[in-house]
N, C-alpha and C. Protein backbone atom coordinates (compact mmCIF):
# COMPACT_ATOMS: atom_id res chain seq x y z
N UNK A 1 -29.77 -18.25 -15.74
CA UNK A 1 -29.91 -19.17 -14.64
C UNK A 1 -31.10 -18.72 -13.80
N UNK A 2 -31.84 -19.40 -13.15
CA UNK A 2 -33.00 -19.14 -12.48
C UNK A 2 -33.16 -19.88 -10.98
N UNK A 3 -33.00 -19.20 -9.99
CA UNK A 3 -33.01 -19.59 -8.66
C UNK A 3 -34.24 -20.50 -8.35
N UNK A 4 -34.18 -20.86 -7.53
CA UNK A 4 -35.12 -21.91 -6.53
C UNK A 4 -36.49 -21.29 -6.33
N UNK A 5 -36.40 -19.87 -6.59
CA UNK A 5 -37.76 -18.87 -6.36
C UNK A 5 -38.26 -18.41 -7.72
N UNK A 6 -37.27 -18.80 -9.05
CA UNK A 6 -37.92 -18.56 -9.78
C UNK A 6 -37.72 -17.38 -10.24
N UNK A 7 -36.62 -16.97 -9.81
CA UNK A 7 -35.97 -15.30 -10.63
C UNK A 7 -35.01 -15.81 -11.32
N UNK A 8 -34.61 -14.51 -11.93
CA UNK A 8 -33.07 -14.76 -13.07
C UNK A 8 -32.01 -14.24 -11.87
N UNK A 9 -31.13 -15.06 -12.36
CA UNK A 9 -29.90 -14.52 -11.40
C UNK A 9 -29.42 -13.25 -12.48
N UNK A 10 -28.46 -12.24 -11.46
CA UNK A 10 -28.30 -10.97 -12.64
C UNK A 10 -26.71 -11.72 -13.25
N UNK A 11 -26.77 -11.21 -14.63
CA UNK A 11 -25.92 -10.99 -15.06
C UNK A 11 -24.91 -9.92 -15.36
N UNK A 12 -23.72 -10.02 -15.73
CA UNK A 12 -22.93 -9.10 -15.35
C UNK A 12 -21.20 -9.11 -14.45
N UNK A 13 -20.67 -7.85 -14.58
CA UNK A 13 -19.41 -7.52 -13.94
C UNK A 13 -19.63 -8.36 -12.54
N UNK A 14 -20.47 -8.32 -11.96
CA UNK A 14 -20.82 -8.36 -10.35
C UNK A 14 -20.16 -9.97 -9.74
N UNK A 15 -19.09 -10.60 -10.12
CA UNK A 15 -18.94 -11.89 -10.32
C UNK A 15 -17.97 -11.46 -8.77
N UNK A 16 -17.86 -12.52 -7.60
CA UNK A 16 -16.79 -12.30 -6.41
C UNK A 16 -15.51 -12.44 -6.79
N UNK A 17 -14.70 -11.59 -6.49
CA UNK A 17 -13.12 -11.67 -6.90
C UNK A 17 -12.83 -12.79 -6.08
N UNK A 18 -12.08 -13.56 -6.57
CA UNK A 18 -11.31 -14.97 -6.18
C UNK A 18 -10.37 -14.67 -5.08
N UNK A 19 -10.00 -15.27 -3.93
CA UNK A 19 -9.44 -15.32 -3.16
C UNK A 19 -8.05 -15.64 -3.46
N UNK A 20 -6.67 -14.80 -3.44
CA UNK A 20 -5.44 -15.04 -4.32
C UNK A 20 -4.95 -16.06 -2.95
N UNK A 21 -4.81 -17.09 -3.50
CA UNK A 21 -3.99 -18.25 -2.57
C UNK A 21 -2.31 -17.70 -2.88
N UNK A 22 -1.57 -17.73 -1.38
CA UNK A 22 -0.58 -17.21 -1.01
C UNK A 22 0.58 -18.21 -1.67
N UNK A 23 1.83 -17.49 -2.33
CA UNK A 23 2.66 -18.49 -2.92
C UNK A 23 3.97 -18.79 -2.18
N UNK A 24 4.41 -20.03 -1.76
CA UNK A 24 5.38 -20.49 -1.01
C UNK A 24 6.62 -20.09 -1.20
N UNK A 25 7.45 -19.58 -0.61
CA UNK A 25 8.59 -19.06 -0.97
C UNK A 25 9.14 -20.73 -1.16
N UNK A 26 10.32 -20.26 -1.96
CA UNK A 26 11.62 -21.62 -2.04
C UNK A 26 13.20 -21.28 -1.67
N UNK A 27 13.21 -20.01 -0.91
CA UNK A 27 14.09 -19.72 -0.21
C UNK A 27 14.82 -20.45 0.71
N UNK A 28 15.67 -21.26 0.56
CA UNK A 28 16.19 -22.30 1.72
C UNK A 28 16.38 -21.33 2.91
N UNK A 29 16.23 -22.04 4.12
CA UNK A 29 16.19 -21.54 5.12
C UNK A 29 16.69 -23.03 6.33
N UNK A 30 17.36 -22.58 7.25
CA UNK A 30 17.37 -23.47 7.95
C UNK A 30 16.36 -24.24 8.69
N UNK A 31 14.80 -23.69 8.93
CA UNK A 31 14.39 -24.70 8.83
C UNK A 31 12.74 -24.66 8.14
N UNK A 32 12.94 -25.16 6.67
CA UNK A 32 11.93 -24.74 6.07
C UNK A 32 10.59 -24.61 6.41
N UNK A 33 10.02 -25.47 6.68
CA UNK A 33 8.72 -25.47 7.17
C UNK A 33 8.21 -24.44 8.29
N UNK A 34 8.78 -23.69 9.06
CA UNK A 34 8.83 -22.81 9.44
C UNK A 34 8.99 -21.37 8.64
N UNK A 35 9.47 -21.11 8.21
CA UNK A 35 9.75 -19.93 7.09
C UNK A 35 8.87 -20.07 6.53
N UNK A 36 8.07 -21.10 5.47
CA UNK A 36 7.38 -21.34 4.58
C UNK A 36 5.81 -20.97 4.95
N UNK A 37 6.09 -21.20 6.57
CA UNK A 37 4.86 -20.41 7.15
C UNK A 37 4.43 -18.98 7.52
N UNK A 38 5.53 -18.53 7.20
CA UNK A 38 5.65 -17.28 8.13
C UNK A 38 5.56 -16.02 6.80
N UNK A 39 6.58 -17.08 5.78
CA UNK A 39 6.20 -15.93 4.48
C UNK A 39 4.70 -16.22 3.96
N UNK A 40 3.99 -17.32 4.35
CA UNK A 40 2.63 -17.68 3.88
C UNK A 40 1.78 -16.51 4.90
N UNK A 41 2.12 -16.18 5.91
CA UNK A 41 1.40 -15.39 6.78
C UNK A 41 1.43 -14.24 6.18
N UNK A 42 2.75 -13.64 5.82
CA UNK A 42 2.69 -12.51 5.87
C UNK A 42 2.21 -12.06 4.51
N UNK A 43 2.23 -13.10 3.45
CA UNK A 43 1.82 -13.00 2.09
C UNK A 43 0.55 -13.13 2.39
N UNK A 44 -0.77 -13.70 2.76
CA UNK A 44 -1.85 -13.50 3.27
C UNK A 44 -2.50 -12.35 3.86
N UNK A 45 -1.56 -11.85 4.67
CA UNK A 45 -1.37 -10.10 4.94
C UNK A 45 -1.85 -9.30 4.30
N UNK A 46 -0.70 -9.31 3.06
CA UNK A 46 -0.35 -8.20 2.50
C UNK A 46 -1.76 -8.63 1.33
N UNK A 47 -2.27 -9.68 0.99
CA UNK A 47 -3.04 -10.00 0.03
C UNK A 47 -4.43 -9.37 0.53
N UNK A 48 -4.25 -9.61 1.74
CA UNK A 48 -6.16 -8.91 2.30
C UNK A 48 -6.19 -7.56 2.59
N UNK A 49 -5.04 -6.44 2.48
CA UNK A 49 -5.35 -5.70 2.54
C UNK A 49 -6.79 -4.79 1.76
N UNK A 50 -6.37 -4.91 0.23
CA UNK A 50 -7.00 -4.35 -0.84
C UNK A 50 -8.49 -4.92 -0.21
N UNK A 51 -9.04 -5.60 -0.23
CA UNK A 51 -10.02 -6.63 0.32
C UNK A 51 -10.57 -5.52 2.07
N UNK A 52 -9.74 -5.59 2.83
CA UNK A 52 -9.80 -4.75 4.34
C UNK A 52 -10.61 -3.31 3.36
N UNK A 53 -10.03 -3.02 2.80
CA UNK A 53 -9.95 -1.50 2.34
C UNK A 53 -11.50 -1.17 1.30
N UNK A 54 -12.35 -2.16 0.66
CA UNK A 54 -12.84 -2.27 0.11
C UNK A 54 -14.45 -3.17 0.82
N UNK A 55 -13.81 -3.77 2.06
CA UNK A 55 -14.95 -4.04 3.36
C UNK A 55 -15.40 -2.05 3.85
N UNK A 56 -14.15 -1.45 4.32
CA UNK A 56 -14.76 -0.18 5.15
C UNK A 56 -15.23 0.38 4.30
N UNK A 57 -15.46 0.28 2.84
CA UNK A 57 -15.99 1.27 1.96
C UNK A 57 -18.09 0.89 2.08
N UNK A 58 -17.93 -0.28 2.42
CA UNK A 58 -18.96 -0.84 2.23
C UNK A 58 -19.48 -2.22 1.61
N UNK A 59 -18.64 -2.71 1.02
CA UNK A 59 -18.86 -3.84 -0.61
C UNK A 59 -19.11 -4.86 0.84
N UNK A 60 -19.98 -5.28 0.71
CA UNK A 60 -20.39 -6.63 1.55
C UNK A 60 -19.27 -7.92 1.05
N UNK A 61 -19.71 -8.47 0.27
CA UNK A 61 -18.79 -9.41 -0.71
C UNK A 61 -17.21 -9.43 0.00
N UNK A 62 -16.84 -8.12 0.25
CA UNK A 62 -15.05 -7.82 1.01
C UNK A 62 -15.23 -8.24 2.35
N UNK A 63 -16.16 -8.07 2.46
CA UNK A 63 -16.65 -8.82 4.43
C UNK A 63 -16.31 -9.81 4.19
N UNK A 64 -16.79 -10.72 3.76
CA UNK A 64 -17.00 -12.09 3.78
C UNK A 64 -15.47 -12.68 3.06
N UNK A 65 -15.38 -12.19 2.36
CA UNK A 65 -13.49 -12.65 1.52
C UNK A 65 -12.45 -12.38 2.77
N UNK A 66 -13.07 -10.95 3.95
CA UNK A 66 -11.60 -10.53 4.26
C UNK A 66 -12.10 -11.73 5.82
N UNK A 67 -13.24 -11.93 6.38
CA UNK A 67 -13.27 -13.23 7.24
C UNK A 67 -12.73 -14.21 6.93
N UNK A 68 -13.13 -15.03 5.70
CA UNK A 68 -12.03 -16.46 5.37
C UNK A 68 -10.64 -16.22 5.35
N UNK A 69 -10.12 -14.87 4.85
CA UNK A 69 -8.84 -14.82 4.68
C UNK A 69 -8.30 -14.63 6.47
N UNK A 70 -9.05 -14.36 7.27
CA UNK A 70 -8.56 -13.97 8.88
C UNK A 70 -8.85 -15.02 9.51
N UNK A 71 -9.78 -15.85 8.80
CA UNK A 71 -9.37 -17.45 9.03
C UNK A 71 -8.26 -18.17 8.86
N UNK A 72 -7.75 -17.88 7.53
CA UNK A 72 -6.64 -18.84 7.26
C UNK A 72 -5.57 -18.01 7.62
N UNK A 73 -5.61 -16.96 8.02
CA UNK A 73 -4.76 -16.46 8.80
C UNK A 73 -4.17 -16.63 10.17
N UNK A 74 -5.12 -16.85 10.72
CA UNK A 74 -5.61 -17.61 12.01
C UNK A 74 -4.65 -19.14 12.29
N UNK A 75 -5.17 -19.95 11.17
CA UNK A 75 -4.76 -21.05 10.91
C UNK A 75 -3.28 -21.24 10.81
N UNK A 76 -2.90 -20.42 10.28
CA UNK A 76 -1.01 -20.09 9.72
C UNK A 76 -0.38 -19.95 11.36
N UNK A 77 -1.05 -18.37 11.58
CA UNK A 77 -0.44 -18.24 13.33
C UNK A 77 -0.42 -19.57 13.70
N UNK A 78 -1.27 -19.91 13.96
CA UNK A 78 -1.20 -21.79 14.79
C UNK A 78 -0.47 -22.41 14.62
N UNK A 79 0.04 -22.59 13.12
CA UNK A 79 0.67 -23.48 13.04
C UNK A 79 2.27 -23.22 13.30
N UNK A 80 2.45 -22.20 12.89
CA UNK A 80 3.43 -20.71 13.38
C UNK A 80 3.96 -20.86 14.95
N UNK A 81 3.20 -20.79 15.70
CA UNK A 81 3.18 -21.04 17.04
C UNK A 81 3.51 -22.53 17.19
N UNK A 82 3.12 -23.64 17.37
CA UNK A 82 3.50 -25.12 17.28
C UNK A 82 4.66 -25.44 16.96
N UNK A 83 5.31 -24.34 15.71
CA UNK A 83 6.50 -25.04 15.10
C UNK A 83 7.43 -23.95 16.04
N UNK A 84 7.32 -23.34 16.42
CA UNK A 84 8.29 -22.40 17.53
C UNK A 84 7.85 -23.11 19.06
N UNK A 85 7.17 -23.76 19.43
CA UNK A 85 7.27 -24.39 20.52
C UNK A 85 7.90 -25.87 20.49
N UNK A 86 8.13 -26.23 18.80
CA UNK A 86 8.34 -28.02 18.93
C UNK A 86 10.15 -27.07 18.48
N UNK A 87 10.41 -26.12 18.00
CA UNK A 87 11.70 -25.39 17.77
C UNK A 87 12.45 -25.25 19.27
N UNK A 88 12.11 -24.54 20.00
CA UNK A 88 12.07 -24.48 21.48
C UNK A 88 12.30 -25.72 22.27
N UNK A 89 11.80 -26.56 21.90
CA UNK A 89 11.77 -27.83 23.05
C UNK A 89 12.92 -28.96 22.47
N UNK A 90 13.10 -28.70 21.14
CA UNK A 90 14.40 -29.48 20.89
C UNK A 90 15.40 -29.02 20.67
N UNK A 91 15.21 -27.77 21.31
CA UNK A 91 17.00 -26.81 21.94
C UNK A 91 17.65 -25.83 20.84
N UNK A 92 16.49 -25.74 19.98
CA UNK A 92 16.84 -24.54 18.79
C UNK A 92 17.23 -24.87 17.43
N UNK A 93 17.47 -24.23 16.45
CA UNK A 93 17.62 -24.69 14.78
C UNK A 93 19.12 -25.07 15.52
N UNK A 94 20.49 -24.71 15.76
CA UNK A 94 21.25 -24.61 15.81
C UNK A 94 21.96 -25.78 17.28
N UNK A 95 22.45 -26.58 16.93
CA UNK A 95 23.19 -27.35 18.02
C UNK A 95 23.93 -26.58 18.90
N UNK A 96 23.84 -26.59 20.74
CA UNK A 96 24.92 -26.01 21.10
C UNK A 96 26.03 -26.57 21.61
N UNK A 97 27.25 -25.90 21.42
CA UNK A 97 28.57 -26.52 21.79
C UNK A 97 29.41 -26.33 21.60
């Protein structure tokens, strides 16, 4: 392959490791969509570590994987937060009485 400038791109191992998209639990829970977020958070977590660990070494490439992933991390909290305030305002998973 040959860039826009007219070099070869290198070939080789050097390919970016894929970003592992987090897998949904199917754990019933009282109220799913909530849970479903929270194990998505924490599975996102635990997925960027290796990635965290491989940014402080130096690998540029882990910079940039472990930002999108603290993006969509980001994104989860939010939504995380919303569903515990719309949880909250309609008086809890649980009816009282």
């Amino acid at each position: 392959m040959v860039s826009s400038r007219g070099e070869r791109a290198p070939n080789g191992p050097h390919r970016p490791t894929p970003v592992k998209i987090p897998v949904i639990s199917t754990t019933p829970y009282p109220h799913p969509a909530m849970s479903s977020n929270f194990d998505q958070l924490v599975e996102t977590v635990s997925n960027t570590r290796a990635d965290v660990e491989k940014a402080e070494e130096g690998n540029k490439a882990a910079t940039a994987r472990v930002r999108k992933q603290m993006q969509a991390i980001k994104n989860l909290a939010q939504d995380l937060r919303k569903e515990m305030l719309e949880l909250r305002d309609s008086g809890g998973a649980q009816s009282q009485g």
